[in-house]
N, C-alpha and C. Protein backbone atom coordinates (compact mmCIF):
# COMPACT_ATOMS: atom_id res chain seq x y z
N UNK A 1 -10.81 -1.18 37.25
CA UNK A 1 -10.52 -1.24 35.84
C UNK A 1 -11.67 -0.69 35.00
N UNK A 2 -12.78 -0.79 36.00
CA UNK A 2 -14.03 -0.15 34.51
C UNK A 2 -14.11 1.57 34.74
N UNK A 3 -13.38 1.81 35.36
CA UNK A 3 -13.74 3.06 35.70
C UNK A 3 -12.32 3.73 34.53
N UNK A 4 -11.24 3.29 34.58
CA UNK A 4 -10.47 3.35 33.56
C UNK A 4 -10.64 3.38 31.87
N UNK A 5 -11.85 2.02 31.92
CA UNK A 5 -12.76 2.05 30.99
C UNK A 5 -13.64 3.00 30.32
N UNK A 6 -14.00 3.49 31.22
CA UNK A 6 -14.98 4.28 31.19
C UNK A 6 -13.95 5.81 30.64
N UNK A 7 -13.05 6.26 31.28
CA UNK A 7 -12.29 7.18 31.13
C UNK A 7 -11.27 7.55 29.72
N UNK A 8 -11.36 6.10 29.27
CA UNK A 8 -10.61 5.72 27.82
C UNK A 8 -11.77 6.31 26.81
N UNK A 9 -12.39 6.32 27.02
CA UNK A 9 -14.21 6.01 25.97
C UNK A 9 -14.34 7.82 26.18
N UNK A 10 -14.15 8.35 27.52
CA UNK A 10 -14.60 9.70 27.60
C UNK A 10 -13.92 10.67 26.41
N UNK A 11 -12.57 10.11 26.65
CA UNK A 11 -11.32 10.86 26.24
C UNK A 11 -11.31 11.35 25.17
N UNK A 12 -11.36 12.91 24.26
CA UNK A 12 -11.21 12.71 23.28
C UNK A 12 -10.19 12.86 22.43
N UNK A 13 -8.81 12.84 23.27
CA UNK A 13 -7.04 12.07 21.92
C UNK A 13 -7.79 10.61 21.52
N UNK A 14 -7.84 10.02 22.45
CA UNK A 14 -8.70 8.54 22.08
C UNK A 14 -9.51 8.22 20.96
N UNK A 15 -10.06 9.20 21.12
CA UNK A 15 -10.80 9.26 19.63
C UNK A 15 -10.74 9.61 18.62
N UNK A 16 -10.01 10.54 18.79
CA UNK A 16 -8.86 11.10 17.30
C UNK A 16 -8.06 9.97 16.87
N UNK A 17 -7.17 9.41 17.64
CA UNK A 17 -6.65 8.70 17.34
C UNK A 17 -7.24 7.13 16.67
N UNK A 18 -8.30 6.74 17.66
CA UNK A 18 -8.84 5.70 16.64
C UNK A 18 -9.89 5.94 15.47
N UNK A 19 -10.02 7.73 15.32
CA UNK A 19 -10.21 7.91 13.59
C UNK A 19 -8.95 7.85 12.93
N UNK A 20 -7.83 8.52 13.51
CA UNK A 20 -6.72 8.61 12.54
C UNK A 20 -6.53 6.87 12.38
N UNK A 21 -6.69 5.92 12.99
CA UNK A 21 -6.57 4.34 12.69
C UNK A 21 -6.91 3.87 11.51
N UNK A 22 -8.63 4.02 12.30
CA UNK A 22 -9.65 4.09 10.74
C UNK A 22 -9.20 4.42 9.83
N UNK A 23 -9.01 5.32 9.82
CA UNK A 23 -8.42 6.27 8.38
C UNK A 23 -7.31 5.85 7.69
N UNK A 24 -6.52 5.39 8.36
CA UNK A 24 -5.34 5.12 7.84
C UNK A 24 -5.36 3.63 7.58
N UNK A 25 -6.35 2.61 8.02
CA UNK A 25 -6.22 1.16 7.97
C UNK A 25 -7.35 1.42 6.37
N UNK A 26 -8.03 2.30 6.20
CA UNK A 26 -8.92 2.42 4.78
C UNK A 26 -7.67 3.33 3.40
N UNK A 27 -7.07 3.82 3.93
CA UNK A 27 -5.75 4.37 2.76
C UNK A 27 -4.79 2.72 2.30
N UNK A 28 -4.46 2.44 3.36
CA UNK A 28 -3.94 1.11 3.21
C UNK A 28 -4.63 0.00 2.36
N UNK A 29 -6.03 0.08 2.61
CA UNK A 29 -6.75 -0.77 1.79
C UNK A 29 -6.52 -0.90 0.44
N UNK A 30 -6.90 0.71 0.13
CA UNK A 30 -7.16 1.38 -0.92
C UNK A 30 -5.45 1.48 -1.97
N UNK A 31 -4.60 1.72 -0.91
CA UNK A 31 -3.21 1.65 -1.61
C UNK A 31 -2.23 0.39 -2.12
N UNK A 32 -2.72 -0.58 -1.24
CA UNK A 32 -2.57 -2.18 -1.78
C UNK A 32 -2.68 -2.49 -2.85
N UNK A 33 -4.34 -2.03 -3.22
CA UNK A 33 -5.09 -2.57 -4.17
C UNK A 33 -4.13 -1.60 -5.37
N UNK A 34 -4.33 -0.40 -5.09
CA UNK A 34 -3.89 0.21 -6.45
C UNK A 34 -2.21 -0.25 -6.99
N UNK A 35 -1.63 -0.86 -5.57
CA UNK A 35 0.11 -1.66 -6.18
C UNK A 35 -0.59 -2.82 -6.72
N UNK A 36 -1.37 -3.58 -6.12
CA UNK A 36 -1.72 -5.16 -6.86
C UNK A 36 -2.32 -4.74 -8.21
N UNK A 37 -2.75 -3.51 -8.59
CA UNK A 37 -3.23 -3.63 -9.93
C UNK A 37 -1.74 -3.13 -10.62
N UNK A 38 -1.30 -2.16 -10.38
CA UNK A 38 0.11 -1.21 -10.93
C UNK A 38 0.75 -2.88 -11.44
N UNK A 39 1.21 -3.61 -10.10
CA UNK A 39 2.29 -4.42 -10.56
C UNK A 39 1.81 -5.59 -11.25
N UNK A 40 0.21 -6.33 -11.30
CA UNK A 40 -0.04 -6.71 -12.29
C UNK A 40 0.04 -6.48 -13.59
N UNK A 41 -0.42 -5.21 -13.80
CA UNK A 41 0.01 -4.27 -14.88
C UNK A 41 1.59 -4.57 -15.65
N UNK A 42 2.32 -3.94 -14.57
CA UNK A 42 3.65 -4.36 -15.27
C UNK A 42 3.76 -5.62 -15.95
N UNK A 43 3.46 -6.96 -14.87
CA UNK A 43 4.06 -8.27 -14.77
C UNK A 43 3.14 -8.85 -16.52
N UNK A 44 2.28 -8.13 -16.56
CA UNK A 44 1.40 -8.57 -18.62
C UNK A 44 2.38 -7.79 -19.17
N UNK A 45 2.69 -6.71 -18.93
CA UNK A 45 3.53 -5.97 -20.04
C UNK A 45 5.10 -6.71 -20.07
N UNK A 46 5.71 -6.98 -19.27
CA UNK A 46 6.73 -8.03 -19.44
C UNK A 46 6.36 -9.29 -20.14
N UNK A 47 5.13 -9.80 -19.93
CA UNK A 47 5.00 -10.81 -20.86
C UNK A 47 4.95 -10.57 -21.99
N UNK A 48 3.93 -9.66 -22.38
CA UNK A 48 3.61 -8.92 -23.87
C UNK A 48 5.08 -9.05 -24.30
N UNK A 49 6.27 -8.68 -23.58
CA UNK A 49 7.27 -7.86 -24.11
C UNK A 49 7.85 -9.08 -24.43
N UNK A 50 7.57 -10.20 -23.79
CA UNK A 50 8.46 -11.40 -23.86
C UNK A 50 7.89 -12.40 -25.36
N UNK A 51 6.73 -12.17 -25.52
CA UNK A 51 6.22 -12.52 -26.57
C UNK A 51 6.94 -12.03 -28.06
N UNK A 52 7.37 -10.69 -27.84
CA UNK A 52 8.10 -10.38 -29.44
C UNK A 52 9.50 -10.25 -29.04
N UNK A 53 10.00 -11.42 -28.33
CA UNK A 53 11.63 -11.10 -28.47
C UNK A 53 12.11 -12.49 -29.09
N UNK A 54 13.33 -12.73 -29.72
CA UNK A 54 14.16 -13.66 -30.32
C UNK A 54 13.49 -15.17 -29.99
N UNK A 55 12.98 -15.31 -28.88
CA UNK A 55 12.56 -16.74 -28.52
C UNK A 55 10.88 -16.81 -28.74
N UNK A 56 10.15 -15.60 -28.88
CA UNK A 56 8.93 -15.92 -28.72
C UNK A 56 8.30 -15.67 -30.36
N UNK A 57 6.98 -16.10 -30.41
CA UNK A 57 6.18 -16.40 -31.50
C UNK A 57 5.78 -15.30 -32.31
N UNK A 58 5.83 -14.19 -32.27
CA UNK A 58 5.98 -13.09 -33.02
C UNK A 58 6.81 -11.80 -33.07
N UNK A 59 8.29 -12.50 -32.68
CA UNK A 59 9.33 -11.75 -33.45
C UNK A 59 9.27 -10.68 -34.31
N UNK A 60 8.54 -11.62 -35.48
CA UNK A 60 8.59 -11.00 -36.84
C UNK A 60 7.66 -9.53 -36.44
N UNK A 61 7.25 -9.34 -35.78
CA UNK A 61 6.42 -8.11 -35.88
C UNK A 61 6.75 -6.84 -34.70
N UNK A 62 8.25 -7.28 -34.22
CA UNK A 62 9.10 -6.43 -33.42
C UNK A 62 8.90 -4.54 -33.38
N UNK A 63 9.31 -4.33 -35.22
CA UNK A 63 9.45 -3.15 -35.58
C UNK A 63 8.19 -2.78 -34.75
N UNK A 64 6.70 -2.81 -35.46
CA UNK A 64 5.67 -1.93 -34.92
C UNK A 64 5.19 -2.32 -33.32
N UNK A 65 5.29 -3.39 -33.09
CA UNK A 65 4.68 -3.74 -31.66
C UNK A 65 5.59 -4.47 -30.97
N UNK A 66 6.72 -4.90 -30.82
CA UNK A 66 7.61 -5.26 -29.92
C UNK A 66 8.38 -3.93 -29.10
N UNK A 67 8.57 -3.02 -29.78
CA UNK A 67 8.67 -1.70 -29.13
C UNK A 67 7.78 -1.11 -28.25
N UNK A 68 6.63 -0.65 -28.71
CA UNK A 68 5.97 -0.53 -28.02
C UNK A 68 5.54 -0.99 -26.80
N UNK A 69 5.19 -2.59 -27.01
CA UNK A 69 5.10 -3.67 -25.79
C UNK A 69 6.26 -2.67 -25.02
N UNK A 70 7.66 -2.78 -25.33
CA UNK A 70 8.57 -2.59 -24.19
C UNK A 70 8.60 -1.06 -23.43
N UNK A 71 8.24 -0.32 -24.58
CA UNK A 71 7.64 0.87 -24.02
C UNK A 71 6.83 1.09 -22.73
N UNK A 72 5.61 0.12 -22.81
CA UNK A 72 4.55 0.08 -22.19
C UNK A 72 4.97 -0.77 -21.04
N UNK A 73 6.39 -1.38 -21.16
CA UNK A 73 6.73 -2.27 -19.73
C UNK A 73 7.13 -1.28 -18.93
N UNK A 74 8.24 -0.31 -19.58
CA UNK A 74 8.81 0.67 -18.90
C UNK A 74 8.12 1.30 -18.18
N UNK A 75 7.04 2.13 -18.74
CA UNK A 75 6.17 3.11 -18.01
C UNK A 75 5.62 2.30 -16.70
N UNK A 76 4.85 1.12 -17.05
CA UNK A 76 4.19 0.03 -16.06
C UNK A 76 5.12 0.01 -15.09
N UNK A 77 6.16 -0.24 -15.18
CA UNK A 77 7.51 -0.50 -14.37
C UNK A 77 7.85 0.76 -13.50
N UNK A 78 7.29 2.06 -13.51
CA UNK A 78 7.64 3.31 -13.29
C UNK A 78 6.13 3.39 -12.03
N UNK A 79 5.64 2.96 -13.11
CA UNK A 79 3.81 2.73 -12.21
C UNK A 79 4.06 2.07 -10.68
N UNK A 80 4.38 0.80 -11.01
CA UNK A 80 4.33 0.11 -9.99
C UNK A 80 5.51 0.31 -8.66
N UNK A 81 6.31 0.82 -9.00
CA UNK A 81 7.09 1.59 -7.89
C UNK A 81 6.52 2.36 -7.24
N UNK A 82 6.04 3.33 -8.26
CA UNK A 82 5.00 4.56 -7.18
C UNK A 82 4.49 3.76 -6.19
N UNK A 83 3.48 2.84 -7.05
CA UNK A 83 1.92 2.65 -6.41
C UNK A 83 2.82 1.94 -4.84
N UNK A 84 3.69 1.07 -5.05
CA UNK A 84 4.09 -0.16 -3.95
C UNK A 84 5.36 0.70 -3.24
N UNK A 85 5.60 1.73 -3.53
CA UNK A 85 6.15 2.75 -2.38
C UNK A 85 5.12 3.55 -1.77
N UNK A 86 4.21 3.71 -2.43
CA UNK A 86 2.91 4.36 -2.09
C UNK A 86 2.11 3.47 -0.62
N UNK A 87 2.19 2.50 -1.31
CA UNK A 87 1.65 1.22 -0.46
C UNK A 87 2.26 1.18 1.15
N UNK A 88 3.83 0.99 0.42
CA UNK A 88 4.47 0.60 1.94
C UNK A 88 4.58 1.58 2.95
N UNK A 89 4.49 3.05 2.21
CA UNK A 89 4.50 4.04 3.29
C UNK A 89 3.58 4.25 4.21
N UNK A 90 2.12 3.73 3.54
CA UNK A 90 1.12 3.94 4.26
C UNK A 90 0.81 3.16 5.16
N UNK A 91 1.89 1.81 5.07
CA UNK A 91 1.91 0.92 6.08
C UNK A 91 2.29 1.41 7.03
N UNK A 92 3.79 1.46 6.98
CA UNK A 92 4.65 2.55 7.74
C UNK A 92 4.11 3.16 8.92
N UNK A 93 3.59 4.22 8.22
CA UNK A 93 2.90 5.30 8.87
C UNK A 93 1.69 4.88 10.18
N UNK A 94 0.88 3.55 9.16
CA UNK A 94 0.24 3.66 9.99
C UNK A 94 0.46 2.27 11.26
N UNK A 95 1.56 0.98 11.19
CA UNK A 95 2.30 1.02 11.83
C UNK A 95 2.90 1.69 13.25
N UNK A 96 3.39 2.94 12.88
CA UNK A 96 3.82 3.68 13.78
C UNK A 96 2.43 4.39 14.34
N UNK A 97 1.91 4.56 14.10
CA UNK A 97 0.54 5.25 14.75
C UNK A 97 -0.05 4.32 15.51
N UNK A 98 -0.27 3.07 15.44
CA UNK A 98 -0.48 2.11 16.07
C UNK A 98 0.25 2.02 17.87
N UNK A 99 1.84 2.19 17.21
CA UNK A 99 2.80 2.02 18.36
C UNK A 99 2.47 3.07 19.23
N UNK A 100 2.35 4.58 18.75
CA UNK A 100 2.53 5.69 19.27
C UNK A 100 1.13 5.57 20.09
N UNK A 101 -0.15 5.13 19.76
CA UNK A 101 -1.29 4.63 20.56
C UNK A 101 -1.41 3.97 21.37
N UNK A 102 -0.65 2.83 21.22
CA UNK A 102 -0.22 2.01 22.85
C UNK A 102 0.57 3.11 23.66
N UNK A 103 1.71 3.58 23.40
CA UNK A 103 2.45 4.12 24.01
C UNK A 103 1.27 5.11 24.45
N UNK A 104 0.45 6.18 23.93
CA UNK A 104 -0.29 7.04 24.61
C UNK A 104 -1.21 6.66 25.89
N UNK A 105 -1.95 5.35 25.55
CA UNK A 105 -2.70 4.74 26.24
C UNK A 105 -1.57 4.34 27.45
N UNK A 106 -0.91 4.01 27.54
CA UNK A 106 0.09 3.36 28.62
C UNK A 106 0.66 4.58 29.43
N UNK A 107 0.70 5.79 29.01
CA UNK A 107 1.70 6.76 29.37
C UNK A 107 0.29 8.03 30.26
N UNK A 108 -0.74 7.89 29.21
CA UNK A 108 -2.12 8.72 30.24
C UNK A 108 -2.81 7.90 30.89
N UNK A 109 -3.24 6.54 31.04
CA UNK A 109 -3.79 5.50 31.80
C UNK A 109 -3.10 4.81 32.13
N UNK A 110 -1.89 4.25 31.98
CA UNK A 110 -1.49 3.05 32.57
C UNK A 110 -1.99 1.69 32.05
N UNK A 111 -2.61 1.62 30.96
CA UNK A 111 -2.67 0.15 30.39
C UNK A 111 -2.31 -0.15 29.34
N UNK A 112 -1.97 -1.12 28.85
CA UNK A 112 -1.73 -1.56 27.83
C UNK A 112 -2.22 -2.45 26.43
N UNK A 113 -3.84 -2.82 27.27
CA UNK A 113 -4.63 -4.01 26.76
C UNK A 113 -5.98 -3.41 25.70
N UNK A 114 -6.02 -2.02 25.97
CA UNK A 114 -6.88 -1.52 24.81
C UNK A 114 -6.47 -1.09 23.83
């Protein structure tokens, strides 16, 4: 088995592949964060928006800034789809790169445990 070891470590798909990992477990990082801000984003602008409608405390000031607020939900709302389709693809992707790495490792060595 160490000589197998040893032959995994030589290899270099092996190593491509656990940069393409790297790489792709740091996009993921990075793409999370930018949906957790996107859909925070939205989730204030729905409040904002909820603040100048019929039930909330400044109604009266609909015309200039209750519009807007809803304006600014919409777009937010447009945001956060990107970002959290953005997100999940990069899961996805890297997901399957994961699988396709066992499967490589199993199919040129025969193991399954690295």
């Amino acid at each position: 088995m160490n000589s197998v070891s040893a032959q995994i470590e030589k290899d270099e798909d092996v190593r491509e592949y656990r940069a393409a990992l790297a790489n792709s477990s740091d996009r993921i990082r990075k793409q999370f964060r930018l949906a957790l801000f996107a859909t925070a984003a939205f989730i204030f602008c729905v409040f904002l928006s909820y603040l100048f409608l019929d039930v909330g405390p400044f109604h009266s000031h609909w015309d200039p800034f209750g519009k807007i607020s809803l304006a600014l939900a919409l777009g937010s709302l447009l945001g956060a789809v990107y970002f959290d389709g953005l997100a999940w693809s990069a899961w996805s992707v890297s997901r399957s790169m994961k699988k396709e790495y066992k499967e490589f490792l199993e199919d040129r060595f025969g193991v399954t445990d690295k």
